[in-house]
N, C-alpha and C. Protein backbone atom coordinates (compact mmCIF):
# COMPACT_ATOMS: atom_id res chain seq x y z
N UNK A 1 0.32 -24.14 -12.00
CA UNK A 1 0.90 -23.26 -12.99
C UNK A 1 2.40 -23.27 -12.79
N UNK A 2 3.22 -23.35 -13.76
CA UNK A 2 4.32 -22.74 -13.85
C UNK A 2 5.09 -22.21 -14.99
N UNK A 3 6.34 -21.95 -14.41
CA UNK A 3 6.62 -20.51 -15.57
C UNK A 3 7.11 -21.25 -16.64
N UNK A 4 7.75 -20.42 -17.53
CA UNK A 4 8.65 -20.91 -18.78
C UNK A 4 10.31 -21.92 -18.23
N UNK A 5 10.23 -22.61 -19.19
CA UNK A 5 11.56 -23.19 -19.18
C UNK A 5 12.24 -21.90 -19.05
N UNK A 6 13.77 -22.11 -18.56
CA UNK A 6 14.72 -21.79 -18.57
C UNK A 6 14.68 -20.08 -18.34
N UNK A 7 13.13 -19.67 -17.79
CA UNK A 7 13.31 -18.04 -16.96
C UNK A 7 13.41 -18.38 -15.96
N UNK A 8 12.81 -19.26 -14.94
CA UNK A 8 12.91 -19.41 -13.65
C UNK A 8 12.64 -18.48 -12.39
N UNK A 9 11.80 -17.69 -13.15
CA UNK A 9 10.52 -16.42 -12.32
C UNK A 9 9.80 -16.23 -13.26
N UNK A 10 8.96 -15.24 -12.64
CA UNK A 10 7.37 -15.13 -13.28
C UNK A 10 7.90 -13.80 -14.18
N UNK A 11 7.40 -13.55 -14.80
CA UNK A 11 7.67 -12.28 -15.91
C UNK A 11 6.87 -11.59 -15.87
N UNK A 12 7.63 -10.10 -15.65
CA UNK A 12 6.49 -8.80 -15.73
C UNK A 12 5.45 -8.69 -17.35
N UNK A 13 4.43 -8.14 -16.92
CA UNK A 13 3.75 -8.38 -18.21
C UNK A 13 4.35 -7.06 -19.32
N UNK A 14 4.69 -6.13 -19.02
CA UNK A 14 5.38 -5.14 -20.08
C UNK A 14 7.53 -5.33 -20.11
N UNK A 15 7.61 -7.13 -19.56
CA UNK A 15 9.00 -7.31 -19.70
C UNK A 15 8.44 -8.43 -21.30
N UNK A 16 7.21 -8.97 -21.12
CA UNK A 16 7.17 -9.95 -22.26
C UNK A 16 7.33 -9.10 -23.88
N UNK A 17 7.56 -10.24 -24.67
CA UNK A 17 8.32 -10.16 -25.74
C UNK A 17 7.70 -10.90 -26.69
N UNK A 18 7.69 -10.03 -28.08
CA UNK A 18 6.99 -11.53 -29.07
C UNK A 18 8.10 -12.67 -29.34
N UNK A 19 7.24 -14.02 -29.64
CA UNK A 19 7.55 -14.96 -29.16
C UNK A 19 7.25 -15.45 -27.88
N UNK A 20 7.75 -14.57 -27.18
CA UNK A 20 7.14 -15.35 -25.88
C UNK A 20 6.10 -16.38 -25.52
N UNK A 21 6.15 -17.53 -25.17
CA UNK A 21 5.12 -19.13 -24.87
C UNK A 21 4.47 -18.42 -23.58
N UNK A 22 3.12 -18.01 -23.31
CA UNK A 22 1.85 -18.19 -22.65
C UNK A 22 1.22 -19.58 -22.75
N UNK A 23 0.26 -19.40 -21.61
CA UNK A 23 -0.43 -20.62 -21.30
C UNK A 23 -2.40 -20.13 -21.11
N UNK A 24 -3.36 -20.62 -22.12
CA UNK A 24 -4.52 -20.52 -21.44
C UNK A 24 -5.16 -21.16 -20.59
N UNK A 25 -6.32 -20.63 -20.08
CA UNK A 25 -7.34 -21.19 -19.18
C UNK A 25 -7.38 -22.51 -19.47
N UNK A 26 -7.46 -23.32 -20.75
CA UNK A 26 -7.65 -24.61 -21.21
C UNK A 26 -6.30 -25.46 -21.32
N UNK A 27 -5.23 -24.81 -20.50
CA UNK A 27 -3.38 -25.30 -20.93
C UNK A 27 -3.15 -25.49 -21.93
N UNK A 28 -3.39 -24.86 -23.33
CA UNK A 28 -2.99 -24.84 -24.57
C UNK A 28 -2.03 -23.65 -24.25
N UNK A 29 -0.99 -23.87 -25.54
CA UNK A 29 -0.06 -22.38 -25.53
C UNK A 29 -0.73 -21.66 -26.42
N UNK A 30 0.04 -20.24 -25.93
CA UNK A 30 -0.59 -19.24 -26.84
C UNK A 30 1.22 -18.31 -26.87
N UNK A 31 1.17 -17.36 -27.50
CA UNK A 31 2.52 -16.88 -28.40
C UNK A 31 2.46 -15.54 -28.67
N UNK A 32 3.32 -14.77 -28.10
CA UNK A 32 3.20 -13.14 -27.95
C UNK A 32 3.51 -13.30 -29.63
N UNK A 33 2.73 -12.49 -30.07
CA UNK A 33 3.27 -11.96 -31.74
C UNK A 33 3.40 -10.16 -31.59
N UNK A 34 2.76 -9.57 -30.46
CA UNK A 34 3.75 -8.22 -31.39
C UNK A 34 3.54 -7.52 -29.78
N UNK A 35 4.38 -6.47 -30.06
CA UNK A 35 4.68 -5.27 -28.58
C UNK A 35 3.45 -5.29 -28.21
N UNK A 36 3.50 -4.59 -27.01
CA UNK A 36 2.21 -3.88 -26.61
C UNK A 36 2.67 -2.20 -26.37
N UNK A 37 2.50 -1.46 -26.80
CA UNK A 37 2.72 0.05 -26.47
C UNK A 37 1.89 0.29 -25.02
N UNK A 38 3.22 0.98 -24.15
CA UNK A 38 3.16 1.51 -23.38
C UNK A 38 3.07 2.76 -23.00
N UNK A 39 1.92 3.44 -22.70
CA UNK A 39 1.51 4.65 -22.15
C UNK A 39 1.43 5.40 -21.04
N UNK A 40 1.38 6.84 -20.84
CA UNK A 40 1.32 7.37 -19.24
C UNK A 40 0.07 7.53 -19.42
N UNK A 41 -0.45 7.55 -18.10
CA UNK A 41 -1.93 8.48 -18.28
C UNK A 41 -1.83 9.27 -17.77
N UNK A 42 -2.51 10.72 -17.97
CA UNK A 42 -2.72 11.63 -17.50
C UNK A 42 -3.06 11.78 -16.30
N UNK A 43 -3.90 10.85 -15.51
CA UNK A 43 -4.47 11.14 -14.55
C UNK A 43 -4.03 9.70 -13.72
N UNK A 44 -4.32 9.32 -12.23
CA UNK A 44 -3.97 8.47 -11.51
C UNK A 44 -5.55 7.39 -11.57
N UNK A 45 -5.61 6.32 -12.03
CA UNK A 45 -6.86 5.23 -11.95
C UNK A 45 -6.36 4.54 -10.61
N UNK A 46 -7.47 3.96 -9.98
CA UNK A 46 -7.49 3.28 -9.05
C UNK A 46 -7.56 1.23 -9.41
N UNK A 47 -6.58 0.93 -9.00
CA UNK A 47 -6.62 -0.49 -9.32
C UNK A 47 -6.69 -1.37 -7.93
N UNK A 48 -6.70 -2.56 -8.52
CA UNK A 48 -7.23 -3.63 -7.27
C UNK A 48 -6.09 -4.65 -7.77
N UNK A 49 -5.25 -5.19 -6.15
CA UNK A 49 -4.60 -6.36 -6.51
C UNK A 49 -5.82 -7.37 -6.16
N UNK A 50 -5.86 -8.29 -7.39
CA UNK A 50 -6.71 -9.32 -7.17
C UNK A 50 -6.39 -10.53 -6.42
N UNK A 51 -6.92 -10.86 -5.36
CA UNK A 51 -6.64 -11.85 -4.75
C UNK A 51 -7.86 -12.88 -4.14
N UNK A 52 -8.16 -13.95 -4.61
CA UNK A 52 -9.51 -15.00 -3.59
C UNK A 52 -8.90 -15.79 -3.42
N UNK A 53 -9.29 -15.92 -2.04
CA UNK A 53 -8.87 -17.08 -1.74
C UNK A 53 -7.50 -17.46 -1.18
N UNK A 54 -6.56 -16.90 -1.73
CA UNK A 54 -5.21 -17.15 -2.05
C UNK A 54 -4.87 -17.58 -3.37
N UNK A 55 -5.54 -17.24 -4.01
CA UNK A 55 -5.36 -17.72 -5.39
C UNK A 55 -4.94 -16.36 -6.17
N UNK A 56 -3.55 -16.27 -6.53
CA UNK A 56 -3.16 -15.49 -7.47
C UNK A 56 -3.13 -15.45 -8.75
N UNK A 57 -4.21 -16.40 -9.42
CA UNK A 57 -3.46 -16.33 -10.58
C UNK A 57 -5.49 -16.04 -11.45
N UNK A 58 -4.89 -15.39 -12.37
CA UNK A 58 -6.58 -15.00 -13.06
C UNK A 58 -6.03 -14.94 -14.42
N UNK A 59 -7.46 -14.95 -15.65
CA UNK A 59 -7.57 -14.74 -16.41
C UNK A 59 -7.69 -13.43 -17.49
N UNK A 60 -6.74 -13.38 -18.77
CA UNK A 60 -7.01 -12.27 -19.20
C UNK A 60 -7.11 -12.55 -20.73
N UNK A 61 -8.56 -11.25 -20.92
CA UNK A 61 -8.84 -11.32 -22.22
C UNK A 61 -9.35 -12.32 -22.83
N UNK A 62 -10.12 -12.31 -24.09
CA UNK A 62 -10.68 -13.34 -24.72
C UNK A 62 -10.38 -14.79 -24.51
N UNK A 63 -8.69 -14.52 -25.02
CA UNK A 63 -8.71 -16.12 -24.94
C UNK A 63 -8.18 -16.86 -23.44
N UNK A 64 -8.36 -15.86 -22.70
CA UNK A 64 -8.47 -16.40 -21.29
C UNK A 64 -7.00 -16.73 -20.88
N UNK A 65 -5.57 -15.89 -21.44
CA UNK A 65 -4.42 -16.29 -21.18
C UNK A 65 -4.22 -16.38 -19.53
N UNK A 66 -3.28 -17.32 -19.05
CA UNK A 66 -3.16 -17.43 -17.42
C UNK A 66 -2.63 -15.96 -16.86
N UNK A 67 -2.28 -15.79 -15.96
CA UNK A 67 -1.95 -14.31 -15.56
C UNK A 67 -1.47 -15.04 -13.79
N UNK A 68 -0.39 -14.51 -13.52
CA UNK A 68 -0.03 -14.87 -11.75
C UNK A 68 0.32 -13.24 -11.24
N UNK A 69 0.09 -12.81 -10.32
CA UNK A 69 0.26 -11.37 -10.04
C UNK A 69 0.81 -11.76 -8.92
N UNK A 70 1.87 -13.08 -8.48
CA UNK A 70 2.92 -12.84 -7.61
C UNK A 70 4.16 -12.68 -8.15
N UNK A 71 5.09 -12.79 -8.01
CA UNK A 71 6.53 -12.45 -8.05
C UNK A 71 7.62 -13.51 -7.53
N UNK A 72 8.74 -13.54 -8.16
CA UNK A 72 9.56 -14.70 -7.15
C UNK A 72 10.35 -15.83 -8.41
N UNK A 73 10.20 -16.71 -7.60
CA UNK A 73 11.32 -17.83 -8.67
C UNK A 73 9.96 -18.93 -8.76
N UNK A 74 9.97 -19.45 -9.97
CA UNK A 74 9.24 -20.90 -9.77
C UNK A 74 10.44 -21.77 -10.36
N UNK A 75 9.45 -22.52 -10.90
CA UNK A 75 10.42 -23.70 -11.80
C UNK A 75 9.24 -24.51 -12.28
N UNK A 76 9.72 -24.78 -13.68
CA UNK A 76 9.32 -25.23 -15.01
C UNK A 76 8.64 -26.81 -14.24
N UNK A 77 7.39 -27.09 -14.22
CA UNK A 77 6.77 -28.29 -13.76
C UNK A 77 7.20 -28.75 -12.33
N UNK A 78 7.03 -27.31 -11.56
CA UNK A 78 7.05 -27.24 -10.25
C UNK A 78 6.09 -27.32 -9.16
N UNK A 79 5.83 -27.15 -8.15
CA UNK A 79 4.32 -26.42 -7.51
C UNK A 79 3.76 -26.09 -8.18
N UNK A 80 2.43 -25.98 -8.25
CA UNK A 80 1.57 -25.39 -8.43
C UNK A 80 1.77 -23.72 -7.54
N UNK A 81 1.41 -22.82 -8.51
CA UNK A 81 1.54 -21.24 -7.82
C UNK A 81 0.29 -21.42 -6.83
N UNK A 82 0.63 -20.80 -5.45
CA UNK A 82 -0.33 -20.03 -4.73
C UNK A 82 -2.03 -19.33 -5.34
């Protein structure tokens, strides 16, 4: 996996933007088309950083967009992420 041309880190998922170039499970692109509204909740949920293996990176939603839940610098047709 790696990130977008010319960001050169991984992008928070409520920093993305429509337009924005995603990548699916199958390496086709996929293309932010609109905000996502951001909410508080009332109450505190319990979440899980996902991690097997050492493998950070999972799938989200239908069309299975890539997802990396590390942080840091890559580069555009670099390593492969952790």
């Amino acid at each position: 996996m790696c990130c977008t041309t010319g960001r050169g880190q991984w992008v928070r998922a409520d920093k993305l933007t429509p337009a924005d170039d995603l990548m699916t499970s199958g390496g086709f692109g996929a293309t932010v088309v609109r905000e996502v509204k951001w909410r508080h909740l009332r109450r505190p949920f319990q979440v899980y950083n996902l991690v097997v293996s050492r493998v950070h990176n999972y799938l989200v939603g239908d069309g299975g967009i890539v997802v990396h839940n590390g942080s840091g610098t890559c580069t555009p047709n670099g390593p492969a992420a952790d």
